[in-house]
Protein backbone atom coordinates (compact mmCIF):
# COMPACT_ATOMS: atom_id res chain seq x y z
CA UNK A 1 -11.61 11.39 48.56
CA UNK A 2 -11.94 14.15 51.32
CA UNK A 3 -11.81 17.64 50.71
CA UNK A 4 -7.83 18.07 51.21
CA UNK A 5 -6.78 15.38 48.87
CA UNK A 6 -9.27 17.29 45.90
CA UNK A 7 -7.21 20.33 46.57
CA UNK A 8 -3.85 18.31 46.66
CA UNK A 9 -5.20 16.70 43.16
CA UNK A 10 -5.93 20.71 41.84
CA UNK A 11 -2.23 21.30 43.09
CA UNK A 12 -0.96 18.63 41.26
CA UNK A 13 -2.04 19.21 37.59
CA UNK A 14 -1.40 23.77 38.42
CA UNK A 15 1.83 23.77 36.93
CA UNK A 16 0.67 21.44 33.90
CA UNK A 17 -2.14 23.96 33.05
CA UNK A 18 0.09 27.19 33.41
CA UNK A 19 2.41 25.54 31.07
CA UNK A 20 -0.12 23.66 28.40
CA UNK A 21 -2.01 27.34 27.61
CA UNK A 22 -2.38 28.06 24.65
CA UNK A 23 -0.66 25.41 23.73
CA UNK A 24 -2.30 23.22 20.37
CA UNK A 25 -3.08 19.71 21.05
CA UNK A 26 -4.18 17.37 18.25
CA UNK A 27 -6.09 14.00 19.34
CA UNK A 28 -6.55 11.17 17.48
CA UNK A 29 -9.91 9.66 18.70
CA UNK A 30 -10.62 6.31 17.78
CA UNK A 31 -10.69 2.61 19.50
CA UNK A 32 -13.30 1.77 22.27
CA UNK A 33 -13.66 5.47 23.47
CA UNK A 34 -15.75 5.68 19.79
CA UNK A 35 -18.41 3.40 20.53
CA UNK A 36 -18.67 2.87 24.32
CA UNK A 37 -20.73 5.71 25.74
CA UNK A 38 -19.39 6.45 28.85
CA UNK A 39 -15.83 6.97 27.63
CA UNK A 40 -16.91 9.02 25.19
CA UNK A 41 -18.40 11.02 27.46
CA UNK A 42 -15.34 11.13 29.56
CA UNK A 43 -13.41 12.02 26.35
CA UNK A 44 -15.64 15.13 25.35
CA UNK A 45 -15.40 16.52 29.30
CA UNK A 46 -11.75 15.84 28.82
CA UNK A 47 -11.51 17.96 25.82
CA UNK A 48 -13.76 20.60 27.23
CA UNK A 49 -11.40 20.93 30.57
CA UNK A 50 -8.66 21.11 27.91
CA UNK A 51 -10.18 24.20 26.26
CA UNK A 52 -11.72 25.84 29.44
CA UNK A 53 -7.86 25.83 30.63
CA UNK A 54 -6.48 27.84 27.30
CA UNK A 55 -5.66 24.79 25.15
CA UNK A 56 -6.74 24.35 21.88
CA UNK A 57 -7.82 21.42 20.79
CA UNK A 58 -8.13 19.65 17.46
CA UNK A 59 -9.83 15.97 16.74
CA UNK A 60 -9.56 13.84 14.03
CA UNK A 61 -11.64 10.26 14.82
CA UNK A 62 -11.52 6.91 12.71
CA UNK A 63 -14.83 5.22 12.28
CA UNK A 64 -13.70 1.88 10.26
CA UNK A 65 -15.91 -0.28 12.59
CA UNK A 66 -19.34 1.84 12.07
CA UNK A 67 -18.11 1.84 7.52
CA UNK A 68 -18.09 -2.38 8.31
CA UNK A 69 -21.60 -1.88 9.80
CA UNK A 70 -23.25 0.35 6.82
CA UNK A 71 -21.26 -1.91 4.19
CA UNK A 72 -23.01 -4.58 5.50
CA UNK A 73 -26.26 -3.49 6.40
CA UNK A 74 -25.90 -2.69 2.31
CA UNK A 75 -24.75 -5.80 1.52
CA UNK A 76 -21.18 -4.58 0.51
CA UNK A 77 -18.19 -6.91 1.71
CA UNK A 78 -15.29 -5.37 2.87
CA UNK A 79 -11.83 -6.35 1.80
CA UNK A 80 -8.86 -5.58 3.11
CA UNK A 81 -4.91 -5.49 1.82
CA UNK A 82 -2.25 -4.54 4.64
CA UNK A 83 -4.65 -3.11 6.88
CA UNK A 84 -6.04 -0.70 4.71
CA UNK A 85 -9.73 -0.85 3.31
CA UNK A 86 -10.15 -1.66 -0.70
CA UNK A 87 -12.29 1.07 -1.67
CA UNK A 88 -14.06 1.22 -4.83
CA UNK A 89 -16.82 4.05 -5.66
CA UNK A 90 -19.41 2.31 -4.36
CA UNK A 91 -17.80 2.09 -0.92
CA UNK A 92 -16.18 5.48 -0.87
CA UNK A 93 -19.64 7.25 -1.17
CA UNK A 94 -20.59 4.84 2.17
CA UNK A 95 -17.24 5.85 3.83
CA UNK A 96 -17.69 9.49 3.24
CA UNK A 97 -21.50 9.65 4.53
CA UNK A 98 -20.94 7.80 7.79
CA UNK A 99 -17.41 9.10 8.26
CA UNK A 100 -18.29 12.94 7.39
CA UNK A 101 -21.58 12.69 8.05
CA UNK A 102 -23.17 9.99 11.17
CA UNK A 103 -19.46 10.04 12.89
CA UNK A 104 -18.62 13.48 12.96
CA UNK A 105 -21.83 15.47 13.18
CA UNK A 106 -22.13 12.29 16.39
CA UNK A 107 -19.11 13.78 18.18
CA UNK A 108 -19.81 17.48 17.43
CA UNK A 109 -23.25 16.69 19.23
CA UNK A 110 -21.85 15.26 21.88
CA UNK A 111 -19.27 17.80 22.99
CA UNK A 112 -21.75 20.62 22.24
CA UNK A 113 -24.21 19.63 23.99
CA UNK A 114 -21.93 19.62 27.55
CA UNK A 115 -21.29 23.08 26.59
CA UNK A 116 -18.50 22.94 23.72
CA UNK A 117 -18.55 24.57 20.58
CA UNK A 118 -16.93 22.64 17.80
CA UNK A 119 -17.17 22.52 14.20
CA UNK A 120 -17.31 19.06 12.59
CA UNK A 121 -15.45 19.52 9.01
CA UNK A 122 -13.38 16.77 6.41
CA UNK A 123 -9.99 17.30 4.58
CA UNK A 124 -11.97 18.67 1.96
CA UNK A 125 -13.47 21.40 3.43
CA UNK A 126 -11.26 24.65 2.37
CA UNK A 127 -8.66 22.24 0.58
CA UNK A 128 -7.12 21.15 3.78
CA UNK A 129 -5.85 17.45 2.69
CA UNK A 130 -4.75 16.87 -0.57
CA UNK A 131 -3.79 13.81 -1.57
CA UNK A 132 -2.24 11.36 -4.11
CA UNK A 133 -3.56 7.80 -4.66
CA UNK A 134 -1.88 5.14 -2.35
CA UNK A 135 -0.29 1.82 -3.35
CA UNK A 136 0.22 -1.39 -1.95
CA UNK A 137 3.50 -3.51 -2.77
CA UNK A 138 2.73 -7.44 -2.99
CA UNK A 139 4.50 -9.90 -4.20
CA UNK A 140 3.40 -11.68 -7.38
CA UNK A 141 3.56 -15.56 -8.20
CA UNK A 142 6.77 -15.04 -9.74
CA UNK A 143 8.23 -13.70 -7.10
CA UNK A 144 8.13 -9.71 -8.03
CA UNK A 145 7.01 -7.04 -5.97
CA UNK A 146 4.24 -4.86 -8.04
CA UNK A 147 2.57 -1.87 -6.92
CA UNK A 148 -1.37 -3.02 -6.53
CA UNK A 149 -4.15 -0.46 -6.95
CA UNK A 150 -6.80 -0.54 -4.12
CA UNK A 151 -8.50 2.02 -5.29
CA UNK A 152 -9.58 5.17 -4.11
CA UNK A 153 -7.43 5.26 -0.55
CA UNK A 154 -5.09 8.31 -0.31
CA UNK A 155 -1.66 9.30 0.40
CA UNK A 156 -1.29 12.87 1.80
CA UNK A 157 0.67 14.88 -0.27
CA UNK A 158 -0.44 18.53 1.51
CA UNK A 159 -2.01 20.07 4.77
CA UNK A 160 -3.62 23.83 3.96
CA UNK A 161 -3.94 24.77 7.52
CA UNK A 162 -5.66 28.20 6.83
CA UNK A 163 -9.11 26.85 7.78
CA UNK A 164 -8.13 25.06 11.35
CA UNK A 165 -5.92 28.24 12.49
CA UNK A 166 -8.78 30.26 11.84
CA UNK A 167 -11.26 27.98 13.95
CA UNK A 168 -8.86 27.54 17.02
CA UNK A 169 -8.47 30.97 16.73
CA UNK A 170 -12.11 32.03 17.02
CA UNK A 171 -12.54 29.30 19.91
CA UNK A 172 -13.95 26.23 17.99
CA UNK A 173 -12.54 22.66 18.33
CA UNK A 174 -12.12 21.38 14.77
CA UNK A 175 -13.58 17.82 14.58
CA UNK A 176 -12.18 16.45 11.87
CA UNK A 177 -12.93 13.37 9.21
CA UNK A 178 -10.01 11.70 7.46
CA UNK A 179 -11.44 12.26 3.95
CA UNK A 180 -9.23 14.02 1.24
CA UNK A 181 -9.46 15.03 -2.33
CA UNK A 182 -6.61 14.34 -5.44
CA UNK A 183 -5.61 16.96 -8.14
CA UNK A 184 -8.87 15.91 -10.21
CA UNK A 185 -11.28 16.53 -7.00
CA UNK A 186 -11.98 13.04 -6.51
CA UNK A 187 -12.69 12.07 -2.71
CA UNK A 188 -10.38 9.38 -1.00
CA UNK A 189 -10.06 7.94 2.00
CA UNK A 190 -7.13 8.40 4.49
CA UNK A 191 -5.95 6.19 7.53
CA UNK A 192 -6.84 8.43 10.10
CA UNK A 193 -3.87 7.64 12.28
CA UNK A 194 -1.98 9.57 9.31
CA UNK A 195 -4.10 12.28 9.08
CA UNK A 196 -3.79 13.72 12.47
CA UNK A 197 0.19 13.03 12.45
CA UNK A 198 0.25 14.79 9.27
CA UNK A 199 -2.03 17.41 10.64
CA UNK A 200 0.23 17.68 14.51
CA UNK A 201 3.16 18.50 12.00
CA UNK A 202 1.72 20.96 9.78
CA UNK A 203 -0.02 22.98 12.52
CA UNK A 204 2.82 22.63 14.64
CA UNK A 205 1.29 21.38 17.77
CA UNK A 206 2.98 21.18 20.99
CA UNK A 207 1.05 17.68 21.79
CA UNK A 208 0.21 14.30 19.66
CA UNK A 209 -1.89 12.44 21.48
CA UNK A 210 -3.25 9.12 19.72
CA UNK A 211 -6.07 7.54 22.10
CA UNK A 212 -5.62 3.55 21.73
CA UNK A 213 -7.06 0.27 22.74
CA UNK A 214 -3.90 -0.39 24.70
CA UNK A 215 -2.06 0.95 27.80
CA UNK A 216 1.44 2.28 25.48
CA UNK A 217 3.97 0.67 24.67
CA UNK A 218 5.51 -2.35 26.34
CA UNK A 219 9.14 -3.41 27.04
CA UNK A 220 7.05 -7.20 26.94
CA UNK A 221 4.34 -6.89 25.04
CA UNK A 222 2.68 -9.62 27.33
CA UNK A 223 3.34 -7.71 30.25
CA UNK A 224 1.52 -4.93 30.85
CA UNK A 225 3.42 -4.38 33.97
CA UNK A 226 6.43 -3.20 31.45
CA UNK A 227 4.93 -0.31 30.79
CA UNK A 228 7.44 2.15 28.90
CA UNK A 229 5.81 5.69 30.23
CA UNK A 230 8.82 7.67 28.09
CA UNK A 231 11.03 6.97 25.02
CA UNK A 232 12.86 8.85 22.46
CA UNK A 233 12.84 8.83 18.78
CA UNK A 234 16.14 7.05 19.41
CA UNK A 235 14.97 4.38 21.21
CA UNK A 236 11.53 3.72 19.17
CA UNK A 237 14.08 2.79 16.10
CA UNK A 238 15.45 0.74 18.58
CA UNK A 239 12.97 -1.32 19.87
CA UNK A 240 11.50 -1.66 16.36
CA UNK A 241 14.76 -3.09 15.31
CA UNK A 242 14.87 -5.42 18.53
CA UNK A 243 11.29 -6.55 18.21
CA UNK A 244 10.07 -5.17 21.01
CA UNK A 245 7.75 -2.93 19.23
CA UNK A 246 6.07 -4.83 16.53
CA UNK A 247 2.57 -5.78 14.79
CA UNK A 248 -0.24 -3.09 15.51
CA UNK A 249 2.11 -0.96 17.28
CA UNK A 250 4.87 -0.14 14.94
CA UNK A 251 2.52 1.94 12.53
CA UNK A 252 1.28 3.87 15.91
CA UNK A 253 4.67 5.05 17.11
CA UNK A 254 5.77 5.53 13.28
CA UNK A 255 3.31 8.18 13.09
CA UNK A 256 4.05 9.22 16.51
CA UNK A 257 7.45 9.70 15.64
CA UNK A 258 6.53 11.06 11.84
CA UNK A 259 4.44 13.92 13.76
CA UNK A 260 7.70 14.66 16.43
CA UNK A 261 10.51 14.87 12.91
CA UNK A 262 8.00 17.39 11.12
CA UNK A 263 8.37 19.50 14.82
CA UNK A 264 5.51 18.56 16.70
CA UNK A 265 7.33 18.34 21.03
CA UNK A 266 6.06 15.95 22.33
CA UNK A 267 3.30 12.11 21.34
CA UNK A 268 1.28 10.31 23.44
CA UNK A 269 -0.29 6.69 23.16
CA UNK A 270 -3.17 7.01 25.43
CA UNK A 271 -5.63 3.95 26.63
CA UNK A 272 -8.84 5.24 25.68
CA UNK A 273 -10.50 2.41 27.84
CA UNK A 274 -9.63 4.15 30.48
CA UNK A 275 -12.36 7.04 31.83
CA UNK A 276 -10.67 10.71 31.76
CA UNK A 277 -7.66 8.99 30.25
CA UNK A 278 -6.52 12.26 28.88
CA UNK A 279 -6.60 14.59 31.83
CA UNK A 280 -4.68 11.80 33.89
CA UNK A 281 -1.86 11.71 30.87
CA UNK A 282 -1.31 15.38 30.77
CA UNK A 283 -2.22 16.86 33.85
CA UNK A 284 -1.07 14.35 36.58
CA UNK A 285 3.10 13.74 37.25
CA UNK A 286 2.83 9.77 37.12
CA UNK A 287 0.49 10.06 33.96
CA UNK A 288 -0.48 6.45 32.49
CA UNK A 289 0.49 6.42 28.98
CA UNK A 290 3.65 5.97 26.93
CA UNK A 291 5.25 10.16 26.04
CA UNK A 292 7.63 9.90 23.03
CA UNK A 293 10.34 12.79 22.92
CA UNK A 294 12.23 13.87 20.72
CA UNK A 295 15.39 12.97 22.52
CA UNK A 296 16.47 13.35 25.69
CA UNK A 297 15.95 16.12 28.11
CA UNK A 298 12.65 16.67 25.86
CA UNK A 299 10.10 17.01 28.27
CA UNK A 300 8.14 19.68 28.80
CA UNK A 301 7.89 19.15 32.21
């Protein structure tokens, strides 16, 4: 690249800063970006361009593939019912210390030390996430469905956004662990995905942005040439109905779409594979992910 196309790529993403400052963005981090280190390098300069230019930032990361690794290096098998983890008190104490304490105190480190300055905190910290316990519907051998206990796995009732307005205020990025507590002050865990749509909504971000293991959302899911860069709530309930968003994807552009009813403007499915996957989504006019709108005529710009 010579020097005039690096001012014609400055040019290009201009307008998309003026309009993104000051703007809150909330990222779900998760996927290959966690645990490959050079995209999660790319990921933390990403963020770190995104607050130098006047956004404000706010992470919440998974970290079910580093819980497998503890639970087994413990000798504690993992079960699983409809995706979500079976987690009994034994397992919740390993899914709080590596989620709240080796995965988040691992990103805070690694954004700080390129010159950030975030805060690594949980739902618990200053009552953000409260929470009911979650159940599961099966279906018994005679045919029934009953609700199934699966322990201590949450269902957000609340969001006390006091403590992340004050941080984004004061110029830290919140780094955030999907861990909530009940009525009683017992700690549960929370699908992550959920916890930063629930969080988009309740802070009223301008931007959702989940970072995937996939390019977006595909007219043929075997095709990645069918990339679908834009849709609208509309047409998500459409292609659910039709099929043509199913499996894996249909909980990621529910919460997509959860995050856009509660008022959030705009959600992106980002491939996290990709280096400086965010910049090139929000900055760039092409971009390389799938937006969801509210309807049409919803874009920012």
């Amino acid at each position: 690249m010579n020097d005039t196309q690096r001012i014609d790529t400055l040019i290009e993403a201009l307008p998309y800063i003026n309009v993104f400052q000051n703007n809150i963005i909330v990222l779900k981090y998760g996927g290959n970006a966690m645990v490959n280190a050079r995209l999660k390098e790319s990921v933390m300069q990403d963020v770190l361009l995104m607050k130098s230019v006047g956004i404000k930032p706010i992470i919440v990361h998974g970290g079910g593939p580093f819980i497998n690794d503890m639970l087994a290096s413990l000798g504690i098998e993992s079960e699983f019912k409809k995706g979500l983890r079976v987690t009994d008190d034994a397992v919740m104490d390993v899914a709080e210390m590596v989620l709240s304490g080796q995965v988040n105190k691992d990103i805070v480190k690694h954004y700080n030390k390129i010159g950030g300055n975030a805060v690594g905190i949980s739902g618990k910290d200053g009552n953000m996430i409260k929470v009911k316990k979650k159940f599961i519907e099966e279906e018994n051998d005679k045919g029934e469905i009953e609700l199934v206990d699966i322990g201590l796995v949450g269902e957000i009732e609340t969001i006390d956004t006091a403590l992340l307005t004050l941080l984004i205020n004061n110029d830290f990025v919140p780094v955030i662990s999907p861990v909530g507590v009940d009525m009683n002050g017992d700690t549960h865990n929370i699908n992550a995905d959920y916890v930063a749509g629930e969080i988009a909504g309740a802070i009223h971000a301008d931007k959702f942005i989940l970072l995937t293991d996939t390019k977006g959302v595909y007219e043929d899911k075997d095709d990645e040439s069918t990339l679908l860069s834009e849709l609208t709530l509309e047409q998500v309930e459409q292609h659910i109905e039709s099929g043509v968003i199913s499996d894996g994807m249909i909980p990621k552009v529910e919460c997509c779409a959860h995050a856009l009813k509660k008022g959030v403007k705009q959600a992106h499915i980002v491939d996290g594979r990709i280096k400086h996957s965010l910049l090139l989504e929000l900055f760039f006019d092409a971009g390389i992910g799938t937006m969801i709108m509210p309807h049409e005529g919803g874009r920012v710009l």
